[in-house]
C-alpha atoms as a PDB file:
ATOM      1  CA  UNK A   1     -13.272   1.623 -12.211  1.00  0.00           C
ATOM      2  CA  UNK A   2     -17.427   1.743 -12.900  1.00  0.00           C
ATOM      3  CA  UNK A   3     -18.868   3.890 -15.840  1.00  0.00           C
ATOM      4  CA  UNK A   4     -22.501   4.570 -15.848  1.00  0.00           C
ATOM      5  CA  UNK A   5     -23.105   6.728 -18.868  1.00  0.00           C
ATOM      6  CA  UNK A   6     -21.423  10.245 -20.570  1.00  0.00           C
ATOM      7  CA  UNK A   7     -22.381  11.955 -17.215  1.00  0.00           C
ATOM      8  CA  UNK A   8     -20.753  10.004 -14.907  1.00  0.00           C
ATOM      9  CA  UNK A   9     -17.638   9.762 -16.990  1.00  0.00           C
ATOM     10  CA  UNK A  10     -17.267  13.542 -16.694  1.00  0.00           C
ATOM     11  CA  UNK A  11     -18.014  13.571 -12.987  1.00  0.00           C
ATOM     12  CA  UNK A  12     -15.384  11.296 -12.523  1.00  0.00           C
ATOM     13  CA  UNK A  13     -13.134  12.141 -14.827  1.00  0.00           C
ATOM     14  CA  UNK A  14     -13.062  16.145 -12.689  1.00  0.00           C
ATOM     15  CA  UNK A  15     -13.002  14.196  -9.164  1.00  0.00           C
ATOM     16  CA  UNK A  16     -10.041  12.422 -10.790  1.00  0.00           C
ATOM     17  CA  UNK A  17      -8.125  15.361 -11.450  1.00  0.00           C
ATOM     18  CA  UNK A  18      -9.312  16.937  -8.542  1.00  0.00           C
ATOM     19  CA  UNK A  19      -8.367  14.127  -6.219  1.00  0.00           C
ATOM     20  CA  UNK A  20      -4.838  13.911  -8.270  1.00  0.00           C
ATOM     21  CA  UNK A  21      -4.393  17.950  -6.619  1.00  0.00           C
ATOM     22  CA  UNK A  22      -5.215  16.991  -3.696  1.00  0.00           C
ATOM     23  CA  UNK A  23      -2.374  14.348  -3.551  1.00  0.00           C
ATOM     24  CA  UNK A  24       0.130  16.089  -5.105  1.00  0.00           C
ATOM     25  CA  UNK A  25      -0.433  18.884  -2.841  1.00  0.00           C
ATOM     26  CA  UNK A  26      -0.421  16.534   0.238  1.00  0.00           C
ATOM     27  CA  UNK A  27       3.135  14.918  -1.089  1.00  0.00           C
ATOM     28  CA  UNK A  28       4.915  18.012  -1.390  1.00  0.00           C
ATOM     29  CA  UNK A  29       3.909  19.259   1.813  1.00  0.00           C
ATOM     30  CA  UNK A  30       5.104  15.854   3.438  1.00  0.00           C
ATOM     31  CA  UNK A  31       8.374  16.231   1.824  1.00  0.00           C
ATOM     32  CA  UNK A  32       8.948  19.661   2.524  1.00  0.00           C
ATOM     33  CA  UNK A  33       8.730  18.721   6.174  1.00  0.00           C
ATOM     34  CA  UNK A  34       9.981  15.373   6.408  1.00  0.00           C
ATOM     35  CA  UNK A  35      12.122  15.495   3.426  1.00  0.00           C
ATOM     36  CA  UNK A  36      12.230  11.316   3.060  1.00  0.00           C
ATOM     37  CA  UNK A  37       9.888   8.306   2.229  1.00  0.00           C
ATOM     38  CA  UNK A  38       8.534   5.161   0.839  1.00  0.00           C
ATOM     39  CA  UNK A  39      10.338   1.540   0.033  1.00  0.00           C
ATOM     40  CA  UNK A  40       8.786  -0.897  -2.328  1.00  0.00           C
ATOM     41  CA  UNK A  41       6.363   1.929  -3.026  1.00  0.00           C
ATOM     42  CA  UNK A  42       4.028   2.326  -4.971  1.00  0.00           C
ATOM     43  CA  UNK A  43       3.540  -1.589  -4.915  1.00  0.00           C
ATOM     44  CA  UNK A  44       1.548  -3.225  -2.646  1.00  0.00           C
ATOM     45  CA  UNK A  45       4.066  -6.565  -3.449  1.00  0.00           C
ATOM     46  CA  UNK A  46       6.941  -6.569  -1.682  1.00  0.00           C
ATOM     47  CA  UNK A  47      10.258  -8.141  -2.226  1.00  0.00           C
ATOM     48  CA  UNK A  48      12.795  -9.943  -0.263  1.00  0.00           C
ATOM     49  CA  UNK A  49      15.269  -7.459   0.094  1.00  0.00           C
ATOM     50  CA  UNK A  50      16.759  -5.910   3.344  1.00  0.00           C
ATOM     51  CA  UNK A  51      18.779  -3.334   4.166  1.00  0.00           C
ATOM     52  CA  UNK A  52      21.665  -5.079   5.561  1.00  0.00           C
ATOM     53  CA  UNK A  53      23.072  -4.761   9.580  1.00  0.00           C
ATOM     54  CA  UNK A  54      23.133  -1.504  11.003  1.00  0.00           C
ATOM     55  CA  UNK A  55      21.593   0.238   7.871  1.00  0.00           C
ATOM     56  CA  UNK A  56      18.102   1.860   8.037  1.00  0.00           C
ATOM     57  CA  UNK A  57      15.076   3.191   5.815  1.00  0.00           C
ATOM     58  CA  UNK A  58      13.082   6.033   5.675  1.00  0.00           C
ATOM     59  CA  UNK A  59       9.973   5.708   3.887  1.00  0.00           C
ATOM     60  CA  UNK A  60       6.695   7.900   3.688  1.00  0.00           C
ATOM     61  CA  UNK A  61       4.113   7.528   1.241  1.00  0.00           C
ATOM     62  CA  UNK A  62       0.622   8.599   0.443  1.00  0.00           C
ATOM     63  CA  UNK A  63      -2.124   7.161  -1.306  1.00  0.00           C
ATOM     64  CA  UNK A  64      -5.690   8.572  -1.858  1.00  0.00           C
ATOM     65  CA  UNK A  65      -8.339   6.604  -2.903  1.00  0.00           C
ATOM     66  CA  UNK A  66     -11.689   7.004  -4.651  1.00  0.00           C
ATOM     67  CA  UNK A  67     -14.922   5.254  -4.334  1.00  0.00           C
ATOM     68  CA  UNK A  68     -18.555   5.972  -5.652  1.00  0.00           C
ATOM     69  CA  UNK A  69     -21.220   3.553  -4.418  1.00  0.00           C
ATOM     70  CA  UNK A  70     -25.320   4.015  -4.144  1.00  0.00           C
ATOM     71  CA  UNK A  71     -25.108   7.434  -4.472  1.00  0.00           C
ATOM     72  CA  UNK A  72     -22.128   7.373  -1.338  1.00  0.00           C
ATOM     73  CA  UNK A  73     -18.808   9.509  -2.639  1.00  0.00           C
ATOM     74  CA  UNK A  74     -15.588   8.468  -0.126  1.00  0.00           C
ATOM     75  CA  UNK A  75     -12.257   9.872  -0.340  1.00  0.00           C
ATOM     76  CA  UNK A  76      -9.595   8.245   2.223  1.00  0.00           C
ATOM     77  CA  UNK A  77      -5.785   9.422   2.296  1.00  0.00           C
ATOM     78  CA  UNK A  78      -3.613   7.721   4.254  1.00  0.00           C
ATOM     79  CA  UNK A  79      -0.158   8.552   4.913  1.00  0.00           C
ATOM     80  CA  UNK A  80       2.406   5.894   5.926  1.00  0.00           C
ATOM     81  CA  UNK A  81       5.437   6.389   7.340  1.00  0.00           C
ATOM     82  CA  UNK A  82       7.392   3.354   8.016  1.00  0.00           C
ATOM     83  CA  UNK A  83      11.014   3.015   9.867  1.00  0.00           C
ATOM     84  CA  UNK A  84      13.299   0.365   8.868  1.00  0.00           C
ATOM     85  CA  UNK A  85      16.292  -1.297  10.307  1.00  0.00           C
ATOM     86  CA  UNK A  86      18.181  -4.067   9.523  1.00  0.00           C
ATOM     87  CA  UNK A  87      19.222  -6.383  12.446  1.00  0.00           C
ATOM     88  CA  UNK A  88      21.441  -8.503  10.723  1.00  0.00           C
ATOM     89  CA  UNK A  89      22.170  -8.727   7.206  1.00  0.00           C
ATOM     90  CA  UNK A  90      19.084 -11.033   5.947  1.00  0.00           C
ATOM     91  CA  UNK A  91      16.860  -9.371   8.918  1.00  0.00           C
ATOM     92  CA  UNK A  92      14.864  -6.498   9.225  1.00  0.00           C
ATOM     93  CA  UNK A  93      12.831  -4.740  11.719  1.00  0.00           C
ATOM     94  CA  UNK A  94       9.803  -2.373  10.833  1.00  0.00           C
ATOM     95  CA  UNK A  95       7.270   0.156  12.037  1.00  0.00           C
ATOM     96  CA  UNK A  96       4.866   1.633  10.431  1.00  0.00           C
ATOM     97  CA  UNK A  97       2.937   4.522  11.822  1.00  0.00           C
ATOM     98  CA  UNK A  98      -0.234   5.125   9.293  1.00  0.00           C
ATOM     99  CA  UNK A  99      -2.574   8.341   9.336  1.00  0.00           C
ATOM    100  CA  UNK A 100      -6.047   8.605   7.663  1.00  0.00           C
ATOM    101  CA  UNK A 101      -8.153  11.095   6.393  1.00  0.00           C
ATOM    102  CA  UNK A 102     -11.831  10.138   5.527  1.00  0.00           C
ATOM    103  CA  UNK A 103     -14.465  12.195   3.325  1.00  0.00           C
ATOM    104  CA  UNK A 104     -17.596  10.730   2.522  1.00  0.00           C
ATOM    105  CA  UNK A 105     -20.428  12.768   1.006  1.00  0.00           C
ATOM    106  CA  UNK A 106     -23.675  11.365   0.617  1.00  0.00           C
ATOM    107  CA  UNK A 107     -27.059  13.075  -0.374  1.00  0.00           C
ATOM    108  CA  UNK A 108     -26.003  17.072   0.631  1.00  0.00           C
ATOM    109  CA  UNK A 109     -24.579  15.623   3.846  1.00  0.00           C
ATOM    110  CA  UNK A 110     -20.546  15.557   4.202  1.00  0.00           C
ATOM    111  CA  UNK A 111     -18.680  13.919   7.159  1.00  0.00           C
ATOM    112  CA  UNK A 112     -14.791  13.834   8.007  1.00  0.00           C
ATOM    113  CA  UNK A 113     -12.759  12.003   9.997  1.00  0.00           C
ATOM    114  CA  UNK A 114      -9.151  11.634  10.650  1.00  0.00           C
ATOM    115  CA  UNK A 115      -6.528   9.983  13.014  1.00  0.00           C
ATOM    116  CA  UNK A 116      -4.045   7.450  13.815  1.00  0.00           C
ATOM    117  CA  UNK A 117      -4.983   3.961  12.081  1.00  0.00           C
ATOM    118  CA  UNK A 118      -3.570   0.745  13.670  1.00  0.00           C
ATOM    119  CA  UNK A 119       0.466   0.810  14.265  1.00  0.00           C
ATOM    120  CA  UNK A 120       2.146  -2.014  13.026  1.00  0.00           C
ATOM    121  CA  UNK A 121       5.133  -3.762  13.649  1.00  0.00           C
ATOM    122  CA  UNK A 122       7.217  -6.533  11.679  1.00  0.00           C
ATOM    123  CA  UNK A 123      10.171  -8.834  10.887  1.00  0.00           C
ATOM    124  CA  UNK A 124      11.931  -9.428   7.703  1.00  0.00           C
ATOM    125  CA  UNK A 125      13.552 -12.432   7.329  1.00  0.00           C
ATOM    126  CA  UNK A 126      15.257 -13.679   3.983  1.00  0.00           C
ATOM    127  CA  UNK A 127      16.040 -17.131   4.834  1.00  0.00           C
ATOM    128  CA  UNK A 128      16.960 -18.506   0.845  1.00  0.00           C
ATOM    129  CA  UNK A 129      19.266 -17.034  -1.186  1.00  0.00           C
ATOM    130  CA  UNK A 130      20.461 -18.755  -4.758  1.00  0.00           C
ATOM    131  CA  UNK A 131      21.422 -17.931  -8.641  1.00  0.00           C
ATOM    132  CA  UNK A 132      18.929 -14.945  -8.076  1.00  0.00           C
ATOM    133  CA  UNK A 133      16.102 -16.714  -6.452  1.00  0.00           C
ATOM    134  CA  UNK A 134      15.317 -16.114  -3.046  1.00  0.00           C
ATOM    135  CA  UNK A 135      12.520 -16.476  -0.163  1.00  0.00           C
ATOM    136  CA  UNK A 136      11.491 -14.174   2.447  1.00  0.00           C
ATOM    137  CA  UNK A 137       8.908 -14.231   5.735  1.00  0.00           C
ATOM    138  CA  UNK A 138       7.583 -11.632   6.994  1.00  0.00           C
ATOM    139  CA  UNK A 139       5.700 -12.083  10.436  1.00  0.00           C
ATOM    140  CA  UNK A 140       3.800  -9.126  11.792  1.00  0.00           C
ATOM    141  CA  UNK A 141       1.492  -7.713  14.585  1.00  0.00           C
ATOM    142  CA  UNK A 142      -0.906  -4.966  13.942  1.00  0.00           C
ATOM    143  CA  UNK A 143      -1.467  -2.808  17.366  1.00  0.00           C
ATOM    144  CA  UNK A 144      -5.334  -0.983  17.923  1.00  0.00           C
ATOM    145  CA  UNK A 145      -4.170   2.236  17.825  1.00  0.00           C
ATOM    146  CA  UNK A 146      -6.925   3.989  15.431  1.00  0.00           C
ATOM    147  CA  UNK A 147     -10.847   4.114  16.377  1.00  0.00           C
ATOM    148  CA  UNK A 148     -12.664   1.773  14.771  1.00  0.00           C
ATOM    149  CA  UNK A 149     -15.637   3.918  15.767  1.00  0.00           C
ATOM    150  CA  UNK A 150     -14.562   5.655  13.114  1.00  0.00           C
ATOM    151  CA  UNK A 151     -13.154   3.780  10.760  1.00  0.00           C
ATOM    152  CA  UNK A 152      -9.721   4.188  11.511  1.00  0.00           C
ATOM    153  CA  UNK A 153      -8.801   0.896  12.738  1.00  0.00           C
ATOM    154  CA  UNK A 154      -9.793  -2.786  13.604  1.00  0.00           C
ATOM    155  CA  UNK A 155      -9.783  -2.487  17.735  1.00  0.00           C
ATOM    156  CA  UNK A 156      -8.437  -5.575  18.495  1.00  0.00           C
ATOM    157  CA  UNK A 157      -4.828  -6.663  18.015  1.00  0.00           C
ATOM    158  CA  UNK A 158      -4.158  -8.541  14.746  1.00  0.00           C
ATOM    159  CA  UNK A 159      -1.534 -11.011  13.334  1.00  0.00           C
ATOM    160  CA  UNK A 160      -0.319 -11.754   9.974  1.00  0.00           C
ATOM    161  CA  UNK A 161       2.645 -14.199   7.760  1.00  0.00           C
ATOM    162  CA  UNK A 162       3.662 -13.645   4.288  1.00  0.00           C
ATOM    163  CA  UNK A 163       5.761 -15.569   2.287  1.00  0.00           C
ATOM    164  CA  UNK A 164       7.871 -13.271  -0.204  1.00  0.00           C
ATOM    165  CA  UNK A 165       9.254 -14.810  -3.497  1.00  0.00           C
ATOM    166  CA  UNK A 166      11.537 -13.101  -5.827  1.00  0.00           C
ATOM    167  CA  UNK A 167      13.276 -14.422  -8.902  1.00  0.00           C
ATOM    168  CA  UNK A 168      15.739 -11.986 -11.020  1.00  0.00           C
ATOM    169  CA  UNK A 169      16.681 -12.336 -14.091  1.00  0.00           C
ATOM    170  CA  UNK A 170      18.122  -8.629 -14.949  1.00  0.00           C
ATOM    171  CA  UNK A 171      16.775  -6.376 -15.794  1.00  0.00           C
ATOM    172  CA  UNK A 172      13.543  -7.897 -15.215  1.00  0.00           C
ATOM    173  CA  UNK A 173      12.331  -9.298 -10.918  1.00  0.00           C
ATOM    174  CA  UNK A 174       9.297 -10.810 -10.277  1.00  0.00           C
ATOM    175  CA  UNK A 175       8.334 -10.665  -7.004  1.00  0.00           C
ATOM    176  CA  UNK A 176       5.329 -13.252  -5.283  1.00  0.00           C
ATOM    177  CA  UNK A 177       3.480 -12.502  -2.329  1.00  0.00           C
ATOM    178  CA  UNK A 178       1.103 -14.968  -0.378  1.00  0.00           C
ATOM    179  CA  UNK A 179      -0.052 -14.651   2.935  1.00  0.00           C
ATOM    180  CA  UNK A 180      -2.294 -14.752   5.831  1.00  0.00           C
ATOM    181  CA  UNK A 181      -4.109 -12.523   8.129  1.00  0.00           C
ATOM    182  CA  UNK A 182      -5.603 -12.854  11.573  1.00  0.00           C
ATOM    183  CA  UNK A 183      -7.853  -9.930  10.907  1.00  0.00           C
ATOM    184  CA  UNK A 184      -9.303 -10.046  14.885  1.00  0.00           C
ATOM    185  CA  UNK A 185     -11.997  -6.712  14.977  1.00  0.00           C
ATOM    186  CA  UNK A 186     -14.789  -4.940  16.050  1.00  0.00           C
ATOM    187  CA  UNK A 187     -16.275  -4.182  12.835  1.00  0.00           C
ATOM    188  CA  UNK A 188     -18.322  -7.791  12.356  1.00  0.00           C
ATOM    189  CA  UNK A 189     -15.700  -8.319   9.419  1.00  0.00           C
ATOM    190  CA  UNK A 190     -14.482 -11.423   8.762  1.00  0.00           C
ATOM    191  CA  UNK A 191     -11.444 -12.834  10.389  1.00  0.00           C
ATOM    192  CA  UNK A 192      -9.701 -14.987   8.213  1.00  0.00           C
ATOM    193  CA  UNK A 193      -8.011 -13.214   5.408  1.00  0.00           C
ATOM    194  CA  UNK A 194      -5.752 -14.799   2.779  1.00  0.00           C
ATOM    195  CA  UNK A 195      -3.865 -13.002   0.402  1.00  0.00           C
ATOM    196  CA  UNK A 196      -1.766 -13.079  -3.199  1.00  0.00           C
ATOM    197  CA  UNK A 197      -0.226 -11.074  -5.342  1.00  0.00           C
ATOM    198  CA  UNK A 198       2.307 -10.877  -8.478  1.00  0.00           C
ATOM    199  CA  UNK A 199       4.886  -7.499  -9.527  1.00  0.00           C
ATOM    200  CA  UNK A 200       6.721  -7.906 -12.403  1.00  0.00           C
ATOM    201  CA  UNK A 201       9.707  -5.106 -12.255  1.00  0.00           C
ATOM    202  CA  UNK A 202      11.802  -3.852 -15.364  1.00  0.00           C
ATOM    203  CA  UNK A 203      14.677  -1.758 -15.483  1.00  0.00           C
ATOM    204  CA  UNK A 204      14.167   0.475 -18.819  1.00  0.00           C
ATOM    205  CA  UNK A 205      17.184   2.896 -18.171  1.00  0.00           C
ATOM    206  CA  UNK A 206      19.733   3.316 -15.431  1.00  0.00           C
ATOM    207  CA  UNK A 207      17.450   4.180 -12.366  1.00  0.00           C
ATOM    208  CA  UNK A 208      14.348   3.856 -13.705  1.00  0.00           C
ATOM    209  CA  UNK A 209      12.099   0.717 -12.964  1.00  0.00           C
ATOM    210  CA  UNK A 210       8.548   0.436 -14.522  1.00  0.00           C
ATOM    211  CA  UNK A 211       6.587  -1.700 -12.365  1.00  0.00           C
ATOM    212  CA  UNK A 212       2.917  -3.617 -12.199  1.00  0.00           C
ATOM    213  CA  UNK A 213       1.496  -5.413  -9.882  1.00  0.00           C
ATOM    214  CA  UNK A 214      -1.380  -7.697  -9.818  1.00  0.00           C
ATOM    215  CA  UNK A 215      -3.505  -9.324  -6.449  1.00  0.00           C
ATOM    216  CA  UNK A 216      -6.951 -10.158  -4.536  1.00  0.00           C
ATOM    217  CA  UNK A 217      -7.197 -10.583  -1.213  1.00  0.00           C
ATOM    218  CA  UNK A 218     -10.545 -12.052   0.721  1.00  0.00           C
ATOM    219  CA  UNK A 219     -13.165  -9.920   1.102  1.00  0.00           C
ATOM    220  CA  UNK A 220     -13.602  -8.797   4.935  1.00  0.00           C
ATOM    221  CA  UNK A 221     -17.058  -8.619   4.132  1.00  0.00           C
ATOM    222  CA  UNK A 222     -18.566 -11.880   5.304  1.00  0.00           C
ATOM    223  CA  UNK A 223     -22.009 -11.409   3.323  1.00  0.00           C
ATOM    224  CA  UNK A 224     -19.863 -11.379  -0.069  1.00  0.00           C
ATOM    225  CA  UNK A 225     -18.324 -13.768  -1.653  1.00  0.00           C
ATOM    226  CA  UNK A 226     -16.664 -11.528  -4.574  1.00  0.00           C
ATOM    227  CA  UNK A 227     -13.033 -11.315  -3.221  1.00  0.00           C
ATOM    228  CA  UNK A 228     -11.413  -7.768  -4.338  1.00  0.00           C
ATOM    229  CA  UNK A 229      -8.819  -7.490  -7.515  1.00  0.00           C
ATOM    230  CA  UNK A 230      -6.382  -4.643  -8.209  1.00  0.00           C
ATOM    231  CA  UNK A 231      -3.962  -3.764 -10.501  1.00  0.00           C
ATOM    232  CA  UNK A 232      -1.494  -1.149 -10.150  1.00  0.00           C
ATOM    233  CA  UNK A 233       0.931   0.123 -12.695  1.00  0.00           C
ATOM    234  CA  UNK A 234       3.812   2.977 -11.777  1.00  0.00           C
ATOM    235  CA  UNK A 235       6.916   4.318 -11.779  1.00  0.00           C
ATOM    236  CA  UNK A 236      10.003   3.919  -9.263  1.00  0.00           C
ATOM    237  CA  UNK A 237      13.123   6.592  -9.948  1.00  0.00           C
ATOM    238  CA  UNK A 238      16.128   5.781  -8.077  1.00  0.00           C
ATOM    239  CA  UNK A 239      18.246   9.012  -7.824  1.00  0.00           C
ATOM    240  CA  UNK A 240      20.851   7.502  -5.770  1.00  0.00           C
ATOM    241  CA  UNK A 241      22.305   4.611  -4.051  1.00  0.00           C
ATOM    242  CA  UNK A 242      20.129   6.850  -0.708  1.00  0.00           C
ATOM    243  CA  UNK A 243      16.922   8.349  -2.718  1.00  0.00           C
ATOM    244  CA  UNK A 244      13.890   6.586  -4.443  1.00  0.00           C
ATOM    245  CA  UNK A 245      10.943   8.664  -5.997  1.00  0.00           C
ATOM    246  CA  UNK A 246       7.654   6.786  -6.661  1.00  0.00           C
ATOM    247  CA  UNK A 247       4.367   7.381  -8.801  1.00  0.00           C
ATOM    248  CA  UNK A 248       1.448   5.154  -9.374  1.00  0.00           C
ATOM    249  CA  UNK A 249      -2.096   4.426 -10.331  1.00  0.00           C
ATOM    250  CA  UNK A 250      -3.949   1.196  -8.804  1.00  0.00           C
ATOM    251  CA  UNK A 251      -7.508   0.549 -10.102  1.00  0.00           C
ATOM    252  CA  UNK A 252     -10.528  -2.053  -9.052  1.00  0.00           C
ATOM    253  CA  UNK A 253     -10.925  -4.604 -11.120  1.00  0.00           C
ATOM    254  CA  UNK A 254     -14.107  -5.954  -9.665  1.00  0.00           C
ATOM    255  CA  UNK A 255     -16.658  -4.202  -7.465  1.00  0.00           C
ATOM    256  CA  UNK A 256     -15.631  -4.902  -4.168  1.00  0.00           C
ATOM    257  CA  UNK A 257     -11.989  -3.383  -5.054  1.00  0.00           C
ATOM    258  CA  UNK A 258     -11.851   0.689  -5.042  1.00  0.00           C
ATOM    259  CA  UNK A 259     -12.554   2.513  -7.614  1.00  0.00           C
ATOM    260  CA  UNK A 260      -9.186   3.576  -7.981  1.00  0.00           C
ATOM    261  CA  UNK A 261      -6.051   4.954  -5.573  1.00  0.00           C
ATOM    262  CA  UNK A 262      -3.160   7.451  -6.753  1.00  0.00           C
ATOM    263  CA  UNK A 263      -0.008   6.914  -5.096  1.00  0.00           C
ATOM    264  CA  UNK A 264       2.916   8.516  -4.957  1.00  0.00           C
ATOM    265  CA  UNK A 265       6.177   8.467  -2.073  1.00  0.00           C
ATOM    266  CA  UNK A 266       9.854   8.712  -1.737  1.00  0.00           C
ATOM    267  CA  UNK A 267      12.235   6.527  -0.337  1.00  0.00           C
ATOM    268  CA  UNK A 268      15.845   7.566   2.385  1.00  0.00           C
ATOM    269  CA  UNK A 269      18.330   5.292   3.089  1.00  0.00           C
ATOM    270  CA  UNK A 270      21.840   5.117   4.591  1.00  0.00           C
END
């Protein structure tokens, strides 16, 4: 997050709260109407479970994220629902169905937008399993369902691979992420996109999992060379066996990465 002076820190510091309203008031009124959510949420690391054959998850989360840039203000929450179901018992199948809304103010002048982003579809595969270490891919194929006229999506179809790595040694998981994306577009970004990422996971009482996570990514800017960091600390609250509840804060650690994003989601599954 960028400070520039007393001023700024109070501006911020109200759009903060403000923005944390806004997403609490956006959550409740998901759950009210869809009354399930989000998996390895709030972390943008994932892990190599799956939900086992014939078993599904539910999962909808929102973030909303900040950023304040040459006098530009732009707000962007996203919703994601995503649909598991698990094929076999090591193999999953996924679809995520995301929807943004954009603010950006800039100078008196305000614009919205806000629409379907890019559908995406995936396997999970957890090929290695042993003494609590175990390794995951997950290939996937991102559809051009949002307009990328306005900024809701790539327009071309894209491709990605991660690897997932996860070693447990209770009550503490680390989970590993590295991957690659085929980031084809419309948007003169570049194409090539590597990623990696760390989430350490402890379990500080029964149901209750503090989590981090740590990452950069390439910067689809091709003019910059400043690839973006985050860092994300939350909290996951397992009710049940069948019902997750999620919080989090991520934050920029560089100036390419948002300011910071608020996150928050629940998690169904039978």
């Amino acid at each position: 997050m960028k400070f520039q002076g007393s001023q700024s820190k109070g501006l911020k510091f109200h759009s903060f709260w403000k923005d944390s309203f806004f997403l609490i008031s956006t959550l409740v009124t998901i759950l009210l109407f869809a009354g399930n959510a989000f998996a390895s949420h709030p972390l943008i690391t994932d892990d190599t479970g799956t939900q086992g054959k014939g078993h599904v998850e539910f999962e909808v989360g929102v973030e909303h994220s900040h950023e304040k840039e040459n006098g530009v203000t732009e707000g962007t929450t996203e919703i994601v629902p995503v649909l598991a179901y698990g094929i076999t018992d090591t193999m999953d199948i996924e679809l995520c169905v995301p929807y943004q809304f954009i603010r950006v103010k800039e100078t008196g002048m305000k614009t919205t937008e806000d629409g379907l982003s890019d559908v995406e579809i995936d396997l999970k595969w957890r090929f290695y399993e042993k003494d609590g270490l175990s390794f995951a891919l997950r290939p996937l194929i991102s559809l051009p369902t949002g307009d990328h006229e306005k900024g809701l999506g790539a327009g071309k179809v894209g491709y990605s691979l991660l690897l997932f790595i996860t070693k447990e040694i209770k009550p503490l998981s680390i989970d590993v992420n590295l991957g690659y994306k085929r980031n084809e577009n419309k948007l003169d970004e570049r194409e090539d996109i590597w990623h990696a990422s760390l989430s350490p996971r402890l379990e500080v009482a029964k149901g209750i999992n503090v989590v981090a996570d740590i990452g950069m990514e390439t910067n689809p800017d091709k003019f910059s060379d400043t690839h973006p960091v985050f860092l994300l600390g939350g909290i996951i609250y397992s009710i049940s066996k069948h019902l997750d509840m999620d919080i989090g804060l991520k934050g920029g650690l560089n100036k390419p990465e948002t300011d910071y994003s608020m996150l928050a989601g629940m998690t169904f599954r039978y």
